[in-house]
C-alpha atoms as a PDB file:
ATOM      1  CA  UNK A   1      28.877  19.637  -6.989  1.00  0.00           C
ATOM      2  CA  UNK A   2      29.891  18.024 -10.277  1.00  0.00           C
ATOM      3  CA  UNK A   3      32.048  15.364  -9.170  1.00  0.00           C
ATOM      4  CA  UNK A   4      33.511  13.591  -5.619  1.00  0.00           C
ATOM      5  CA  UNK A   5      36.572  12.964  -5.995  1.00  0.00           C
ATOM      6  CA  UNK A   6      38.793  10.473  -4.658  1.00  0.00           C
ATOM      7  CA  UNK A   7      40.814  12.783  -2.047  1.00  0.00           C
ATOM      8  CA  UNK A   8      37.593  13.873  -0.488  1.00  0.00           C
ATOM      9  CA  UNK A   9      36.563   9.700  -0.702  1.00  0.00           C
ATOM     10  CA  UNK A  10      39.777   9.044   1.489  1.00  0.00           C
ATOM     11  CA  UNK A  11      38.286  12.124   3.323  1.00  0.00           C
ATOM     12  CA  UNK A  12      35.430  10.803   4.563  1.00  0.00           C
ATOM     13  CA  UNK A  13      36.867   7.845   5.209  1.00  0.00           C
ATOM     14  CA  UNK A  14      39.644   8.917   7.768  1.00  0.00           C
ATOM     15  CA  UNK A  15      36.606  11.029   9.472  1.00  0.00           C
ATOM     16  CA  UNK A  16      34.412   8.032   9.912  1.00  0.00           C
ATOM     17  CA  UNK A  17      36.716   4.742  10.335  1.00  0.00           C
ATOM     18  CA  UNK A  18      40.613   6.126  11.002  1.00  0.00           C
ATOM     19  CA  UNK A  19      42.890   5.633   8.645  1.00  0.00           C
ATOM     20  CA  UNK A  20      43.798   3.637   7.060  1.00  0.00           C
ATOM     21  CA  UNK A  21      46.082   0.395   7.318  1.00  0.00           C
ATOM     22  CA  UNK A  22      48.017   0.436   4.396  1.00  0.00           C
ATOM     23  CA  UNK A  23      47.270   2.379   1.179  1.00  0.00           C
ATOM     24  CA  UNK A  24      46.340   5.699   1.344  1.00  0.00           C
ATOM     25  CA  UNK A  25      42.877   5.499  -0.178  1.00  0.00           C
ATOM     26  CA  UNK A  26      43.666   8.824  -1.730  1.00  0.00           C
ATOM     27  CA  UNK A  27      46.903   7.754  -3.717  1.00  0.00           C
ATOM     28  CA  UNK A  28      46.029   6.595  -7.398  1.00  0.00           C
ATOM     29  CA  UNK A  29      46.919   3.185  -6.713  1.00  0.00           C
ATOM     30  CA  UNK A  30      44.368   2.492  -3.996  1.00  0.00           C
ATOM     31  CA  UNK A  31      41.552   3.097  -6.534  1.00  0.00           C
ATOM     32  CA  UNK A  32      41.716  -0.855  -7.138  1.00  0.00           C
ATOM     33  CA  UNK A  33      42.692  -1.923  -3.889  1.00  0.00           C
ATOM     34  CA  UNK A  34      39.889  -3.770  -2.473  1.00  0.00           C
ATOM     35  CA  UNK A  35      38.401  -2.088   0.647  1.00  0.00           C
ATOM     36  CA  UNK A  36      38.911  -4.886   3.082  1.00  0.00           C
ATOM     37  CA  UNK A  37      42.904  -4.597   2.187  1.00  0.00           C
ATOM     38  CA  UNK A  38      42.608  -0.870   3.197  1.00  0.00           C
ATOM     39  CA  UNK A  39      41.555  -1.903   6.448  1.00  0.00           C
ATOM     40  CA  UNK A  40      37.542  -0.665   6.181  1.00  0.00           C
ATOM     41  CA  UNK A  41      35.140  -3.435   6.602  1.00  0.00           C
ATOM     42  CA  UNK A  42      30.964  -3.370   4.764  1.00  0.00           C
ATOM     43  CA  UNK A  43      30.318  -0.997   8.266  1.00  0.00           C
ATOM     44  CA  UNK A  44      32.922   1.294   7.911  1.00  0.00           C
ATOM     45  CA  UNK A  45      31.642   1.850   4.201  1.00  0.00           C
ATOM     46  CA  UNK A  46      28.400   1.918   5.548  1.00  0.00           C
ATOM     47  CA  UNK A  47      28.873   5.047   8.032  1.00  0.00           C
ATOM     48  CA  UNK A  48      31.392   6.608   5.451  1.00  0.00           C
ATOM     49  CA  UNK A  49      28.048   6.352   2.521  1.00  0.00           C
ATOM     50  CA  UNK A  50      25.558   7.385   5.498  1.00  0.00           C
ATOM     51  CA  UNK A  51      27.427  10.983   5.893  1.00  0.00           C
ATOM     52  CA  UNK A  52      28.262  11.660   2.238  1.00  0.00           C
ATOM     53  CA  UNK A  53      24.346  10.913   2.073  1.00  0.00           C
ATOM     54  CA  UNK A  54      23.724  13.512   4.465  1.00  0.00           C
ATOM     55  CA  UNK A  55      26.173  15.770   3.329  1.00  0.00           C
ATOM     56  CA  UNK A  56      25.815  15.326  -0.803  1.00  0.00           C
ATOM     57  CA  UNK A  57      22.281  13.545  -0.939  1.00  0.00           C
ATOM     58  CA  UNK A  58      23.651  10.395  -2.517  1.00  0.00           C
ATOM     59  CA  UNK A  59      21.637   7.665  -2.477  1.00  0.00           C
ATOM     60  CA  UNK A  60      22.998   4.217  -2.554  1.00  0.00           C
ATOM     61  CA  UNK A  61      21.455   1.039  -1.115  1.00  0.00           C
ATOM     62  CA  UNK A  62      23.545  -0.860   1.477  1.00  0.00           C
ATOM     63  CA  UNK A  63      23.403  -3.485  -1.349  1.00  0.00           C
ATOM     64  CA  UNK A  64      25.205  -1.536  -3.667  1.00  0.00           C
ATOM     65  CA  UNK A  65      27.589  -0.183  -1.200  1.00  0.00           C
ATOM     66  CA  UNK A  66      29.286  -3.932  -0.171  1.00  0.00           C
ATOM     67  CA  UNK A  67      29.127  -4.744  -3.658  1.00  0.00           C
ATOM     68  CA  UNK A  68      31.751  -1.356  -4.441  1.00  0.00           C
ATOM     69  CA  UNK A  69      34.509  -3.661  -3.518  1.00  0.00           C
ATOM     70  CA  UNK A  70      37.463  -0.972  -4.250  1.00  0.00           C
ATOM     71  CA  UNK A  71      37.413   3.251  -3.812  1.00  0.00           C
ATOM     72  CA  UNK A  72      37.062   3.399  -8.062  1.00  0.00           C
ATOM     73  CA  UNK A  73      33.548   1.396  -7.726  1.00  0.00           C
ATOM     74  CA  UNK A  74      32.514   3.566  -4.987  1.00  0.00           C
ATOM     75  CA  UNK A  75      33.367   6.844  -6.356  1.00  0.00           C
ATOM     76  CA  UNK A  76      31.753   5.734  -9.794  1.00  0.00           C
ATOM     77  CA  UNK A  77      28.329   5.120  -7.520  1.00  0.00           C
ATOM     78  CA  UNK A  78      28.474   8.171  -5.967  1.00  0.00           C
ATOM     79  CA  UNK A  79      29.319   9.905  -8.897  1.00  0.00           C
ATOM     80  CA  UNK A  80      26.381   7.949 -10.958  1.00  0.00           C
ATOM     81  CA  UNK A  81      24.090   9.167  -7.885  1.00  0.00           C
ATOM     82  CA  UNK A  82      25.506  12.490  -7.132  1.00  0.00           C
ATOM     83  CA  UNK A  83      22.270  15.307  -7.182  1.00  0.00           C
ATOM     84  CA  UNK A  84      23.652  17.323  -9.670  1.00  0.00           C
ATOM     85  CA  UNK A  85      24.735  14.539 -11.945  1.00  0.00           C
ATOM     86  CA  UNK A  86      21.836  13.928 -13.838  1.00  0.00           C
END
């Protein structure tokens, strides 16, 4: 996998918290929404990082993960982390 993109982001998401309560997380203009206006708390983003772990074998710290405030810092992480990226 090259990249994780944001659809499969607002993927995950909707699989592991609901969706959510405003913004589609997948829509261009979420990307610097803050999470916590999307409706998904430091747990949801938690669970959401603890399957694309699984799934991808991204590694991110729960640190790093509540400081990825909005989907563009997360995806940048992941992306940064993703297996195949280095």
């Amino acid at each position: 996998m090259s990249e994780f993109t944001q659809r499969e982001l607002a993927d995950k998401l909707r699989e592991c918290a609901g969706e959510s309560e405003g913004m589609d997380v997948a829509d261009e203009a979420a990307l610097d929404t803050p999470f916590i206006e999307l409706g998904y708390d430091s747990l949801a983003l938690l669970q959401v990082t603890g399957v694309i772990k699984r799934e991808y074998g991204v590694e991110l710290s729960d640190d790093a993960v509540v400081e990825a405030e909005t989907p563009r810092l997360l995806l940048k992480m992941i992306n940064t982390n993703l297996p195949d990226a280095a």
